[in-house]
Protein backbone atom coordinates (compact mmCIF):
# COMPACT_ATOMS: atom_id res chain seq x y z
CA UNK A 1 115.04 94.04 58.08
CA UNK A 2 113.39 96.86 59.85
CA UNK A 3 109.48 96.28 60.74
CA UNK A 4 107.89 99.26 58.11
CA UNK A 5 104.79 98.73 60.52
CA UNK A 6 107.40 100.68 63.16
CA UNK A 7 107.45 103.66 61.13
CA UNK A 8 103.44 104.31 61.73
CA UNK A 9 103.68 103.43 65.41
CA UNK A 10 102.67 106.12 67.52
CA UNK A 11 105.90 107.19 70.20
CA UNK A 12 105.66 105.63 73.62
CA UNK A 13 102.88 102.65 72.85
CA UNK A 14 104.30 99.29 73.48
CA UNK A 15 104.16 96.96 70.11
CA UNK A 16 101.65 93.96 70.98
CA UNK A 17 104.41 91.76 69.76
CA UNK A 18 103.78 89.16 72.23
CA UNK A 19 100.09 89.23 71.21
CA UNK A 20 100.53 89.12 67.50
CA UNK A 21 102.83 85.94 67.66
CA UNK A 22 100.52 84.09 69.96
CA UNK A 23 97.52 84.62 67.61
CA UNK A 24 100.28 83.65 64.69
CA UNK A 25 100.90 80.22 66.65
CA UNK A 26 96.54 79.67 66.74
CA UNK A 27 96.74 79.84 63.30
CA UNK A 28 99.77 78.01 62.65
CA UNK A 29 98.35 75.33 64.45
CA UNK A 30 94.85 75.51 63.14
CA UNK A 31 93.32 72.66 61.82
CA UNK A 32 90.75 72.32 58.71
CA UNK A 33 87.48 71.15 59.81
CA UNK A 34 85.74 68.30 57.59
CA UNK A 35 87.05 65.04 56.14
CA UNK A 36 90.02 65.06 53.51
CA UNK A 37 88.82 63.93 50.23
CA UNK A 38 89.08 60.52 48.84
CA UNK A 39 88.22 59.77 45.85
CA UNK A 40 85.30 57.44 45.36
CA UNK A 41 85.62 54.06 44.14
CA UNK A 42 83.16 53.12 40.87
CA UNK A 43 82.67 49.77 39.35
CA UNK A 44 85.38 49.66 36.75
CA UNK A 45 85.43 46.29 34.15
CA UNK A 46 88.52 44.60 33.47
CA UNK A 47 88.28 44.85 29.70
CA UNK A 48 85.27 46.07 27.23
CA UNK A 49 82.63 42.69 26.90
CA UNK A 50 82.01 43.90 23.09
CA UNK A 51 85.98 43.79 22.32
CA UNK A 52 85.46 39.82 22.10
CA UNK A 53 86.02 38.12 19.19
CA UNK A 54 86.28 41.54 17.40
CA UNK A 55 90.78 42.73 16.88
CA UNK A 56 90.99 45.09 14.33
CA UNK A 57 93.96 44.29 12.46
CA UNK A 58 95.44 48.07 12.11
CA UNK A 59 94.09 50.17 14.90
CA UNK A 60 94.35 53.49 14.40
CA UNK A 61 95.14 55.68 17.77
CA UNK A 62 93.84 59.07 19.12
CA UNK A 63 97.10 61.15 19.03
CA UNK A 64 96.71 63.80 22.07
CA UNK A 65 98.35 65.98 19.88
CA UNK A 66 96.01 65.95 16.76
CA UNK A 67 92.64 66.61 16.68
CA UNK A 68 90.86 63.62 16.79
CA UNK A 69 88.79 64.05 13.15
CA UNK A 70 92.23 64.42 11.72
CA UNK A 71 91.67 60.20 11.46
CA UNK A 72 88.87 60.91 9.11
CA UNK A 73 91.49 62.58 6.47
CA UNK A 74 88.68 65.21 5.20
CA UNK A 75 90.42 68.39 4.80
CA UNK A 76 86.45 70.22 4.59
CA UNK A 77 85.69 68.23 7.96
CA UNK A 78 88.76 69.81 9.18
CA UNK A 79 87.80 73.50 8.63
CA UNK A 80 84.76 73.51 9.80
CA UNK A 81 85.62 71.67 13.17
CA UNK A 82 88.33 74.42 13.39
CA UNK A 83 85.59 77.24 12.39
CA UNK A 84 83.28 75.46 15.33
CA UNK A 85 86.09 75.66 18.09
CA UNK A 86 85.99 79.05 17.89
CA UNK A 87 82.24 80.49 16.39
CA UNK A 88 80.09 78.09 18.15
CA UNK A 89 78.04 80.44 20.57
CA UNK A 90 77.26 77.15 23.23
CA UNK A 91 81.17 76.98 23.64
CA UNK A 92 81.14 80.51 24.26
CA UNK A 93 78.90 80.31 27.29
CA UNK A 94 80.89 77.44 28.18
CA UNK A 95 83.90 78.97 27.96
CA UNK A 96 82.40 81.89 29.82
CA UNK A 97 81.17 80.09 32.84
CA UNK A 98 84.75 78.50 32.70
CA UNK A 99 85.79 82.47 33.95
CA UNK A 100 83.34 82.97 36.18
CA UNK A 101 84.33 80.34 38.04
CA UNK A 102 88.07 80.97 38.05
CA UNK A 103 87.29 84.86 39.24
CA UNK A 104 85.01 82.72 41.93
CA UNK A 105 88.69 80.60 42.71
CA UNK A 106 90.47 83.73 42.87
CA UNK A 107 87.81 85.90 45.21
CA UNK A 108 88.21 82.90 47.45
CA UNK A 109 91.60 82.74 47.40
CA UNK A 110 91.33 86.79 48.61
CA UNK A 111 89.82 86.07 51.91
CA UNK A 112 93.04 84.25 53.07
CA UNK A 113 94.52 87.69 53.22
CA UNK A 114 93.82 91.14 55.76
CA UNK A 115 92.03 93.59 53.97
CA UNK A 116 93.20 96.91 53.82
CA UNK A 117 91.40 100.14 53.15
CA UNK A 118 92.23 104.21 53.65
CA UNK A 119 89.63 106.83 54.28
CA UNK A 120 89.58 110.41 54.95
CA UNK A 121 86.94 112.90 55.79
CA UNK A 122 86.03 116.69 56.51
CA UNK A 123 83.31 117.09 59.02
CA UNK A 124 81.47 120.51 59.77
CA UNK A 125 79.48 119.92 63.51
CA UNK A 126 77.89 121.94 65.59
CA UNK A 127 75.97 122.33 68.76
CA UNK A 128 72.40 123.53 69.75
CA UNK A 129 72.37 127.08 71.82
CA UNK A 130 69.49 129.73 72.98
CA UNK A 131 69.17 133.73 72.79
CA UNK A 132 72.47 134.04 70.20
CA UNK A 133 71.94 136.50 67.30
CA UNK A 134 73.78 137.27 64.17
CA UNK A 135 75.05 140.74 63.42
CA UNK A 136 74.66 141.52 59.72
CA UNK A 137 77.44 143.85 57.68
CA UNK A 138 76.23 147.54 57.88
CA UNK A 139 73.70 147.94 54.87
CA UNK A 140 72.68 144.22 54.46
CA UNK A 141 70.66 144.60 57.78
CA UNK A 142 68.87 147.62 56.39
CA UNK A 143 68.06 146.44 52.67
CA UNK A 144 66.45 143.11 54.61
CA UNK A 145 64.73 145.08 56.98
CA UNK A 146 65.45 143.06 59.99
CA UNK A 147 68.73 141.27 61.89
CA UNK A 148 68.61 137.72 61.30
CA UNK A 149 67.53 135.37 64.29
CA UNK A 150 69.81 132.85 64.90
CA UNK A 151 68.41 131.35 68.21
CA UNK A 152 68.27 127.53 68.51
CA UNK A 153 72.18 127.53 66.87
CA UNK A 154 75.63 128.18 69.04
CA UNK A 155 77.71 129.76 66.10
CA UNK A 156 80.61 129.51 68.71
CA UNK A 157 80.26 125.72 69.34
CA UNK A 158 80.05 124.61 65.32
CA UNK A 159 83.98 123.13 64.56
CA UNK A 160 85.51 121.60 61.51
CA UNK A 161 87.24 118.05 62.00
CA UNK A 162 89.63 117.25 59.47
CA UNK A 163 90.50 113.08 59.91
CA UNK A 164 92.09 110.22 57.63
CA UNK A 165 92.95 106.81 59.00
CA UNK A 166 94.46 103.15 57.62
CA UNK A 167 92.02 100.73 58.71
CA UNK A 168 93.08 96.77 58.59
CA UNK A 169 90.84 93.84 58.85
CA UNK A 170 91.59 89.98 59.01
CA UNK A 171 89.35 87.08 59.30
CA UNK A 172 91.73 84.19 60.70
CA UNK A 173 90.67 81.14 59.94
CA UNK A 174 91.48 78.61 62.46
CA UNK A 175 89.38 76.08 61.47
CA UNK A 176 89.76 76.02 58.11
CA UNK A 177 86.44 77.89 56.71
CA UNK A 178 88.48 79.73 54.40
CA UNK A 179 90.74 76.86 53.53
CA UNK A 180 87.62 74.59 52.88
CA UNK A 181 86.14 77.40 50.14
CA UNK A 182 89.19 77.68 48.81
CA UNK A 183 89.28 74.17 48.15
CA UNK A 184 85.84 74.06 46.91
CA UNK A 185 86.05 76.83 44.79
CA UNK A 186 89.02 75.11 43.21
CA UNK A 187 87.25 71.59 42.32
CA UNK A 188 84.69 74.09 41.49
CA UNK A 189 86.80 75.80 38.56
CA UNK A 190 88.47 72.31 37.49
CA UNK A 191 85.14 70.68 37.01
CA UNK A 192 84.12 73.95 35.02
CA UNK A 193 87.23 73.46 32.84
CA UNK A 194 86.15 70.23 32.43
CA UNK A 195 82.72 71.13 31.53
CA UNK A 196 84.01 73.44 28.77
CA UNK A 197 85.98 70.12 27.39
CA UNK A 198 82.92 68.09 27.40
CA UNK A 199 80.90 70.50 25.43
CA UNK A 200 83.78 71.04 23.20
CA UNK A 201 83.78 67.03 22.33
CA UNK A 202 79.98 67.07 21.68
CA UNK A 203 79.80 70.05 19.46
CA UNK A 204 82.79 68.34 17.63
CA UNK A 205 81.33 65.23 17.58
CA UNK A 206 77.57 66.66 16.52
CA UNK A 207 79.31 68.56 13.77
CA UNK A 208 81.72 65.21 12.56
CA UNK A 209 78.17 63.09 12.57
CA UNK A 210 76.09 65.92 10.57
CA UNK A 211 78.99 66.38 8.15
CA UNK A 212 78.98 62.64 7.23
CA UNK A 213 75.01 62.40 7.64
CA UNK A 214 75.13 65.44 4.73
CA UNK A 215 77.84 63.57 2.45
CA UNK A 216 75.32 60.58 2.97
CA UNK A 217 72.43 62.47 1.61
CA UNK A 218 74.48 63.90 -1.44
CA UNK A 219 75.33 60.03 -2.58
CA UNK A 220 71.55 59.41 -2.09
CA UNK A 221 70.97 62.02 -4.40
CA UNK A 222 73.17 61.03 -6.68
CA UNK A 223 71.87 57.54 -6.33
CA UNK A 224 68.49 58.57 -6.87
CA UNK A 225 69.04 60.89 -9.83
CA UNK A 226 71.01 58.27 -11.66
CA UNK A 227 68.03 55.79 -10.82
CA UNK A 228 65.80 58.34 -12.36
CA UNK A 229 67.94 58.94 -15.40
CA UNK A 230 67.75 55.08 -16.17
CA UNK A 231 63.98 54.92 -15.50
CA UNK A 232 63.20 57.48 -18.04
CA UNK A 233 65.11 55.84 -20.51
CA UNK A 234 63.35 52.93 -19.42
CA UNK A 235 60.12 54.51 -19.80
CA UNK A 236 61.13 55.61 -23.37
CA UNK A 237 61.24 52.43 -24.26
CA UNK A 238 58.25 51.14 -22.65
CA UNK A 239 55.88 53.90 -24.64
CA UNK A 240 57.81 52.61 -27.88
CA UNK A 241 56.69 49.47 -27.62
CA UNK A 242 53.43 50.34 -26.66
CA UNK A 243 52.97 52.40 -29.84
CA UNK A 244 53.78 49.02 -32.15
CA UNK A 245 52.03 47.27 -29.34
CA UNK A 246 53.92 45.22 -27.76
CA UNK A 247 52.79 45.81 -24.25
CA UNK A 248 49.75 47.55 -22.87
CA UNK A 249 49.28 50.66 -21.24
CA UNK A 250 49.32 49.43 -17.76
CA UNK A 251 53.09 48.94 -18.51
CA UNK A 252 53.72 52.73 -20.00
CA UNK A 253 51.73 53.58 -16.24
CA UNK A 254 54.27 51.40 -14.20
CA UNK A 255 57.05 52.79 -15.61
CA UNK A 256 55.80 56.30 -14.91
CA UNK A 257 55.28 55.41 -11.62
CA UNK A 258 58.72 54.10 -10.97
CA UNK A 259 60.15 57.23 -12.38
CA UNK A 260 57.93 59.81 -10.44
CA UNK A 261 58.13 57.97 -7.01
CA UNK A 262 62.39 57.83 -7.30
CA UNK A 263 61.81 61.53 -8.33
CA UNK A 264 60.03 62.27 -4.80
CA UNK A 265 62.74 60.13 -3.08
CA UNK A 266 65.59 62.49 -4.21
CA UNK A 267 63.11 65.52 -3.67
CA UNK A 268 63.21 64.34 0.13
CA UNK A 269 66.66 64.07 0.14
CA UNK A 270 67.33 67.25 -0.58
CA UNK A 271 65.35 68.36 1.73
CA UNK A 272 67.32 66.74 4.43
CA UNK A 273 70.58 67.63 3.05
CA UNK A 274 69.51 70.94 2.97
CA UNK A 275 68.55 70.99 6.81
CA UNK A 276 72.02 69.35 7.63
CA UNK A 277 73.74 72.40 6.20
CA UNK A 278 71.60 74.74 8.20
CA UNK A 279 72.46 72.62 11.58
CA UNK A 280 76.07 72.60 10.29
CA UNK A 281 76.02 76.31 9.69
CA UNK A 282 74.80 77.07 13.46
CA UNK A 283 77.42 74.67 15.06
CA UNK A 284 80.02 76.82 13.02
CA UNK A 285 78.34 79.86 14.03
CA UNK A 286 77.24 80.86 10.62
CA UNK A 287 73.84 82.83 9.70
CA UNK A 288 72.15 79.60 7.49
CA UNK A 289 71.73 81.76 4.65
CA UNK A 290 75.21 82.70 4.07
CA UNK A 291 76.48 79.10 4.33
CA UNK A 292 76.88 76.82 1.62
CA UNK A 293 78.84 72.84 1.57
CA UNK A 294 79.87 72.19 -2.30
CA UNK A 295 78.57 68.38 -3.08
CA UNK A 296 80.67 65.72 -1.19
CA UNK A 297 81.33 61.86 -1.85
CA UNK A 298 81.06 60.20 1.70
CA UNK A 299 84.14 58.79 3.13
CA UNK A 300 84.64 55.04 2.23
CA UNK A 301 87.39 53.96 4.97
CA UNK A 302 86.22 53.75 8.60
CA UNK A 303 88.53 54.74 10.89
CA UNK A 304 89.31 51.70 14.08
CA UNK A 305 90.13 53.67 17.26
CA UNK A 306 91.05 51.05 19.72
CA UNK A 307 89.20 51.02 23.02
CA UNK A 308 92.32 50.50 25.54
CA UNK A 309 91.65 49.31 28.71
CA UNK A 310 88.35 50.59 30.48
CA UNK A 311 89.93 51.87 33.44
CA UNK A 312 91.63 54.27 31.34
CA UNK A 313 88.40 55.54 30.83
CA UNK A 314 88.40 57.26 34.14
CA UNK A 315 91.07 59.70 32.91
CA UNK A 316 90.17 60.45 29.36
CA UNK A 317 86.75 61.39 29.52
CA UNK A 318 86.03 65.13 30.54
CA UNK A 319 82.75 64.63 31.91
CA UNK A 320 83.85 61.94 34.18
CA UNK A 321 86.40 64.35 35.43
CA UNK A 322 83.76 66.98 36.20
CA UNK A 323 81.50 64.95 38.03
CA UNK A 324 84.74 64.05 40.04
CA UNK A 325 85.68 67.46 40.66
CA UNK A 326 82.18 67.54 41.67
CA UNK A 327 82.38 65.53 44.34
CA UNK A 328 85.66 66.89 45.72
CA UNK A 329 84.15 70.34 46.27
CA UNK A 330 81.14 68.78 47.69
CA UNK A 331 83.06 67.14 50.29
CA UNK A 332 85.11 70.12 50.97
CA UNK A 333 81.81 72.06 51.86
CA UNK A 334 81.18 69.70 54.62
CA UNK A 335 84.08 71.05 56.47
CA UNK A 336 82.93 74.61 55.47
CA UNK A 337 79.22 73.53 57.06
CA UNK A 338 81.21 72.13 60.43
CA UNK A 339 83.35 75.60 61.16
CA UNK A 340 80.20 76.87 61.94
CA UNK A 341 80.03 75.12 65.22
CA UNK A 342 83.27 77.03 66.28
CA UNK A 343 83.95 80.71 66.98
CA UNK A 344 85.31 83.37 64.82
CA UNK A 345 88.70 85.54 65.21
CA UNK A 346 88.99 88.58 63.23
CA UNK A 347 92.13 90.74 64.11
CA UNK A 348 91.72 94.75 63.15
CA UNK A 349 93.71 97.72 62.83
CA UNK A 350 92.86 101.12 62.61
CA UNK A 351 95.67 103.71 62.46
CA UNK A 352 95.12 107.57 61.20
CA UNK A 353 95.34 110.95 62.40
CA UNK A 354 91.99 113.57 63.20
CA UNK A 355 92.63 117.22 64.01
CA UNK A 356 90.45 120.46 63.70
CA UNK A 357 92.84 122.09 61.85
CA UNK A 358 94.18 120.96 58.10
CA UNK A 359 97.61 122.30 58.80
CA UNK A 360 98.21 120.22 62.11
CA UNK A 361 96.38 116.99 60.30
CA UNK A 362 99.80 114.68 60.22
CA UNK A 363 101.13 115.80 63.58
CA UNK A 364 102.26 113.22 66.50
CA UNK A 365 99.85 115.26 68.75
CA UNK A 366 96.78 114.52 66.09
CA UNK A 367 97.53 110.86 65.78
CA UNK A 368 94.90 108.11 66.93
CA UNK A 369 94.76 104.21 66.35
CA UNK A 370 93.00 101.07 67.98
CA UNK A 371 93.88 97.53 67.46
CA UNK A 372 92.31 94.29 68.84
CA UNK A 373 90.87 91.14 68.10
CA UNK A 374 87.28 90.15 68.67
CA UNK A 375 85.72 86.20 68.97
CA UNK A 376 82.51 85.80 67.81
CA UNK A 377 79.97 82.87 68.21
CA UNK A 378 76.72 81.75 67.80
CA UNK A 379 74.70 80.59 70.85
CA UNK A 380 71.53 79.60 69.69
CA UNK A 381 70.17 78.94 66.27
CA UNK A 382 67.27 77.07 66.44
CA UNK A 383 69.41 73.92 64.66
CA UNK A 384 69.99 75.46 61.44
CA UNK A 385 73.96 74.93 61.65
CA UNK A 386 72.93 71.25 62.13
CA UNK A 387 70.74 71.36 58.96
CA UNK A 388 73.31 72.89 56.72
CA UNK A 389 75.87 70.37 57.73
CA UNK A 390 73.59 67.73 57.18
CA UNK A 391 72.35 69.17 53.85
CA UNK A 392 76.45 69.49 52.89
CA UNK A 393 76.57 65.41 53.83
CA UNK A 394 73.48 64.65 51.64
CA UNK A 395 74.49 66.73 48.30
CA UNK A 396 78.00 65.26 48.73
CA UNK A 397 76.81 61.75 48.91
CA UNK A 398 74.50 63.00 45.81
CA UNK A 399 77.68 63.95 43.80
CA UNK A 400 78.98 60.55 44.56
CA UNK A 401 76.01 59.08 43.09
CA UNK A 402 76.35 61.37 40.32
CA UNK A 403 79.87 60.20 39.91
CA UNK A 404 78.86 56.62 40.01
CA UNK A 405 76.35 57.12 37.35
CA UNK A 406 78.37 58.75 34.95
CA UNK A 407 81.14 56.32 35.45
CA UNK A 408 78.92 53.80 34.07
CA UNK A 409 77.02 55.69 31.70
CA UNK A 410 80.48 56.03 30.09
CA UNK A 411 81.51 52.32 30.26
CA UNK A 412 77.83 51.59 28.66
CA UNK A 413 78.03 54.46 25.57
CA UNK A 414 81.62 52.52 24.76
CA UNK A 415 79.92 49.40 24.97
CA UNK A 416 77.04 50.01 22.60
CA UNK A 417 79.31 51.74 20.13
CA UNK A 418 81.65 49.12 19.95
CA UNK A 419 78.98 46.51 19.24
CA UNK A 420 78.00 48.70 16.77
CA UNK A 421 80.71 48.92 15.25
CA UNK A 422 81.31 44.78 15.00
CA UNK A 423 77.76 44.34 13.87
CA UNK A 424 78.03 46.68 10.97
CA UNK A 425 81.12 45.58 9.83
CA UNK A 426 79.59 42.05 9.30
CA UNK A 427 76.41 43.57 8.07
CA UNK A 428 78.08 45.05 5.66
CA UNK A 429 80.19 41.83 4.26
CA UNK A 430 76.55 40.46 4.28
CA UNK A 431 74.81 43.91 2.40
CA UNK A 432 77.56 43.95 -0.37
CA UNK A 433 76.69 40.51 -1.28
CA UNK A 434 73.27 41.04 -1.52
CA UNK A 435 73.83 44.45 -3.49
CA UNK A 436 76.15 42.48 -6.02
CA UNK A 437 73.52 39.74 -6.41
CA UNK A 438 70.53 42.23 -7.25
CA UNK A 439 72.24 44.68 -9.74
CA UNK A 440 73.10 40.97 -11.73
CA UNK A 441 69.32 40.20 -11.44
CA UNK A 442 68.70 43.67 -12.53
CA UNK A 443 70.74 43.36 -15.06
CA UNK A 444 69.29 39.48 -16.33
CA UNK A 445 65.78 41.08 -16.00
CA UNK A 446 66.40 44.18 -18.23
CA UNK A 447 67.85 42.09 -20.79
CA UNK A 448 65.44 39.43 -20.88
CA UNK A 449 63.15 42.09 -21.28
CA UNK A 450 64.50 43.32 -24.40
CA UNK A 451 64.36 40.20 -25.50
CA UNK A 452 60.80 40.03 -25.01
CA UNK A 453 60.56 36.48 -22.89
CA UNK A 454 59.57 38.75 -19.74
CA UNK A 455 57.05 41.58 -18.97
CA UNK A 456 58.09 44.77 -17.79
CA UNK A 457 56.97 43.70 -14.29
CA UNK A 458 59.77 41.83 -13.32
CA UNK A 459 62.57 44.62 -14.84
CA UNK A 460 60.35 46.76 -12.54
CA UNK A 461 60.66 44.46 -9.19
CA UNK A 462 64.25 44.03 -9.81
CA UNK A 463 65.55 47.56 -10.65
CA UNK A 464 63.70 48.36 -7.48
CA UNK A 465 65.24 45.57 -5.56
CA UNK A 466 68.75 47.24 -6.53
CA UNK A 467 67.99 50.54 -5.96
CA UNK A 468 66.98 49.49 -2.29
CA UNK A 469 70.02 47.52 -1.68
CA UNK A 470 72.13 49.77 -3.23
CA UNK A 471 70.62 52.47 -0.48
CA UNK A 472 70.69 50.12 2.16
CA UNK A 473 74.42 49.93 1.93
CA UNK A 474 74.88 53.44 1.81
CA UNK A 475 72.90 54.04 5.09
CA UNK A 476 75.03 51.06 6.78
CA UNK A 477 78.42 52.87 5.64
CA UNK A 478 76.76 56.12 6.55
CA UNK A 479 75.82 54.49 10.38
CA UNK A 480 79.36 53.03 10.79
CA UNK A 481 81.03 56.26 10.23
CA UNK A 482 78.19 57.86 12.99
CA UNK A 483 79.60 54.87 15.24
CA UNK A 484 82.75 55.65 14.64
CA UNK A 485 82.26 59.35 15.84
CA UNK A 486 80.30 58.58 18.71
CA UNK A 487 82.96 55.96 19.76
CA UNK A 488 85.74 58.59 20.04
CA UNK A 489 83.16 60.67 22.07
CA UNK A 490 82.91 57.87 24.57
CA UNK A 491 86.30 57.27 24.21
CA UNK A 492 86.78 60.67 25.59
CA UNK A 493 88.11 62.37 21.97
CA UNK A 494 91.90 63.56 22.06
CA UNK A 495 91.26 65.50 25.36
CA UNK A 496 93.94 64.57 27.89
CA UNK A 497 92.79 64.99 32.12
CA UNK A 498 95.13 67.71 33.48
CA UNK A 499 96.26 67.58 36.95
CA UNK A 500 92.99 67.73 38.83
CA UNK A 501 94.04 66.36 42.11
CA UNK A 502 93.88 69.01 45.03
CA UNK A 503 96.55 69.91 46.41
CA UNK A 504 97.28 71.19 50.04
CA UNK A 505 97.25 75.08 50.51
CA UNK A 506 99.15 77.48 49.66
CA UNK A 507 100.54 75.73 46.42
CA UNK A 508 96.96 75.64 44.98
CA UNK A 509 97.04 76.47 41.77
CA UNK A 510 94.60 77.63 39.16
CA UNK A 511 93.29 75.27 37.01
CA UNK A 512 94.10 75.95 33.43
CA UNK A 513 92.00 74.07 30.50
CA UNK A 514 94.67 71.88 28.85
CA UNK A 515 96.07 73.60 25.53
CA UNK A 516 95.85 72.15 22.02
CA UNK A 517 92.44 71.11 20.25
CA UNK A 518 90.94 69.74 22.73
CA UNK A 519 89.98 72.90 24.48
CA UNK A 520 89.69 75.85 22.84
CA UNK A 521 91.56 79.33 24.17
CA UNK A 522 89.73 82.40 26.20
CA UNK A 523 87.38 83.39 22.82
CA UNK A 524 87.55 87.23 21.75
CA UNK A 525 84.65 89.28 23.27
CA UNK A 526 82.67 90.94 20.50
């Protein structure tokens, strides 16, 4: 195929063919400056410590292809996790600095290539002369009353320059500068999509835990108002028999105590309920005051999620991924900080015609061009090369710590949640018991009250005594379904690690968030 730079090539100059293909080989044979990356090694268990003595018999597992609340079988839970995914202003930013990080990728990618740019211009120019004056059209020199002085100007020097040109410029990287911020820029962007995945999982999760904390607080109430509705009947009673006198007064005043205090208690419930709606409204991305959540029982069947093995840990979890990524651009800008030691070869171009007159612009006779490469390098710089390479070493070696710290972070949120986990399920075994034993005293102590062989006292202590049992159970079934959120979170939710190895150039790819609910799309602009 026929060279289409030959068509632009002025007639008679030689084509620096033997030029061009030996600076082709330099950069053929160009090597990248800096160490490859390796992947650092982190402590990694061989299975979880709290997994002892604790096998659920019917594990439920995260399907990749489900959201992960779907376990939970709440269709409300459902739509507002859905309503979150895409309303929720902090996954917005998120998903924002997710772009700005791919347009970073791709302005990288750009200076691999020559840049090209066209200009043309019209130039009026002029020289300076002595003792030259301008004649004026008959008339004009009258009505003025003078001939214009034009000394200091040479009207027959001043010329019009008519040019346009094709200008080319190319950076070559021979060391591997370019190739190195490529390569950053591309850990960069994966550990940004990875970001965006982590948030996602903690607004999920915060919303999940808030929506069971608020079902928790609407059994309270219920709890508390159907404590109250006994108590008044009980204080009916009380005043009756304190009319016939039966009992004294300091009776009638217990039992208005009772009633007045579990009054308060539901008061404050409310109150908390009500500020769990407002936090679940904002994670939705809801104005407060327009959001409402009807009355809802809280879920009696606790989910198992099993923990798998914790090296798998290392792949599921998004943040672990980003403080990976992390590290891989980190060590990639040590080899950026070490092509600074070595010159610079940028190749340019400049082709375009220039002519004093329009019409004979695009002639061979008007045609100009210069081409030519030019090394530059630094001689002296006081050390500061030095410093930035050694500054590159240290924040790498600082991501690695990073990297090392999440890593176990991780393994230590799975541990504590699955201990959690074990310890409620035998606390509640050991709650229920004590809940069934104090509504039977409750009930013994009410009858034997009627019966008149107690004093109201005792019916007091013991309806008490059920009421906080009865509560304590709730807030243990309300805490195992928290675990059981914040164990999928450590788990690493139903987010699956794309393929965030690097890859050699040119088959570097974009990093795309994985589809599905794990990561939410590219959210409309308003």
């Amino acid at each position: 195929m026929k060279n289409p730079w030959h068509a632009l090539r002025p007639k008679g100059l030689p084509w620096p063919c033997s030029g061009f293909m030996a600076v082709m080989a330099l950069v053929l044979a160009g090597c990248a400056m800096g160490p490859d990356y390796r992947r650092s090694s982190a402590a990694v268990p061989s299975q979880y410590k709290e997994l002892q003595g604790w096998r659920p018999a019917v594990p439920q597992p995260i399907d990749a292809n489900q959201p992960w609340w779907a376990l939970y079988g709440n269709p409300q839970l459902d739509q507002l996790q859905r309503g979150a995914v895409v309303n929720n202003q902090t996954l917005r930013s998120w998903e924002a600095a997710w772009r700005q990080s791919e347009a970073a990728l791709r302005q990288a990618r750009a200076g691999l290539w020559p840049t090209l740019s066209g200009s043309g211009a019209v130039r009026r120019s002029g020289t300076m002369g002595h003792g030259n004056r301008l004649e004026l059209p008959a008339g004009l020199d009258s009505q003025l009353g003078q001939s214009l002085d034009t000394s200091g100007f040479d009207t027959a020097r001043n010329r019009t320059t008519y040019s346009t040109s094709l200008d080319a410029l190319w950076d070559v990287d021979l060391w591997g500068r370019i190739r190195r911020t490529v390569e950053s820029q591309a850990a960069n962007a994966q550990a940004s999509a990875a970001d965006l995945a982590a948030a996602q999982l903690s607004i999920q999760a915060q919303l999940a835990s808030a929506y069971f904390q608020l079902c928790a607080q609407d059994e309270r109430i219920a709890i508390l108002e159907q404590a109250a509705a006994a108590y008044e009947r009980s204080l009916r009673i009380t005043r009756n028999k304190y009319a016939v006198g039966v009992i004294t007064s300091a009776d009638v005043a217990l039992a208005q105590t009772q009633l007045e205090s579990t009054r308060a208690q539901a008061v404050n419930a409310r109150i908390s309920r009500a500020q769990l709606e407002h936090a679940i409204a904002v994670l939705t991305g809801q104005p407060p005051g327009d959001f409402t959540i009807a009355r809802t029982a809280l879920p009696q069947e606790v989910p198992v999620v099993p923990a798998g093995l914790p090296s798998a840990l290392l792949e599921r979890r998004p943040d672990i991924a980003a403080a990976e990524r992390r590290m891989a651009a980190a060590n990639a800008q040590i080899g950026i900080a070490q092509t600074a030691f070595f010159p610079d070869l940028t190749l340019s171009g400049s082709f375009g015609y220039s002519s004093s007159a329009a019409d004979r612009l695009f002639k061979a006779a008007s045609n100009v061009w210069a081409f030519g490469p030019q090394l530059a390098e630094t001689l002296f710089d006081a050390g500061a090369r030095s410093a930035r390479l050694a500054q590159a070493k240290a924040f790498h070696e600082q991501t690695m710590a990073d990297y090392r710290s999440t890593v176990l972070l991780a393994f230590q949120q799975v541990e504590d949640e699955l201990a959690s986990l074990r310890q409620l399920e035998e606390q509640t075994a050991i709650q229920g018991r004590a809940l069934d034993a104090a509504r039977e005293a409750e009930r013994l102590e009410t009858n034997q009250y009627l019966a008149g062989t107690v004093d109201y006292t005792s019916v007091v202590t013991a309806q008490q005594n059920a009421l906080d049992n009865e509560q304590a159970m709730l807030t243990i079934q309300e805490a195992r379904l928290v675990s059981s959120v914040a164990l999928i979170q450590a788990l690493g939710g139903s987010w699956q690690q794309p393929a965030l190895a690097a890859r050699t150039l040119p088959n570097y790819q974009t990093p795309v968030p994985p589809s599905g609910p794990a990561m939410p799309q590219p959210m409309p602009r308003q």
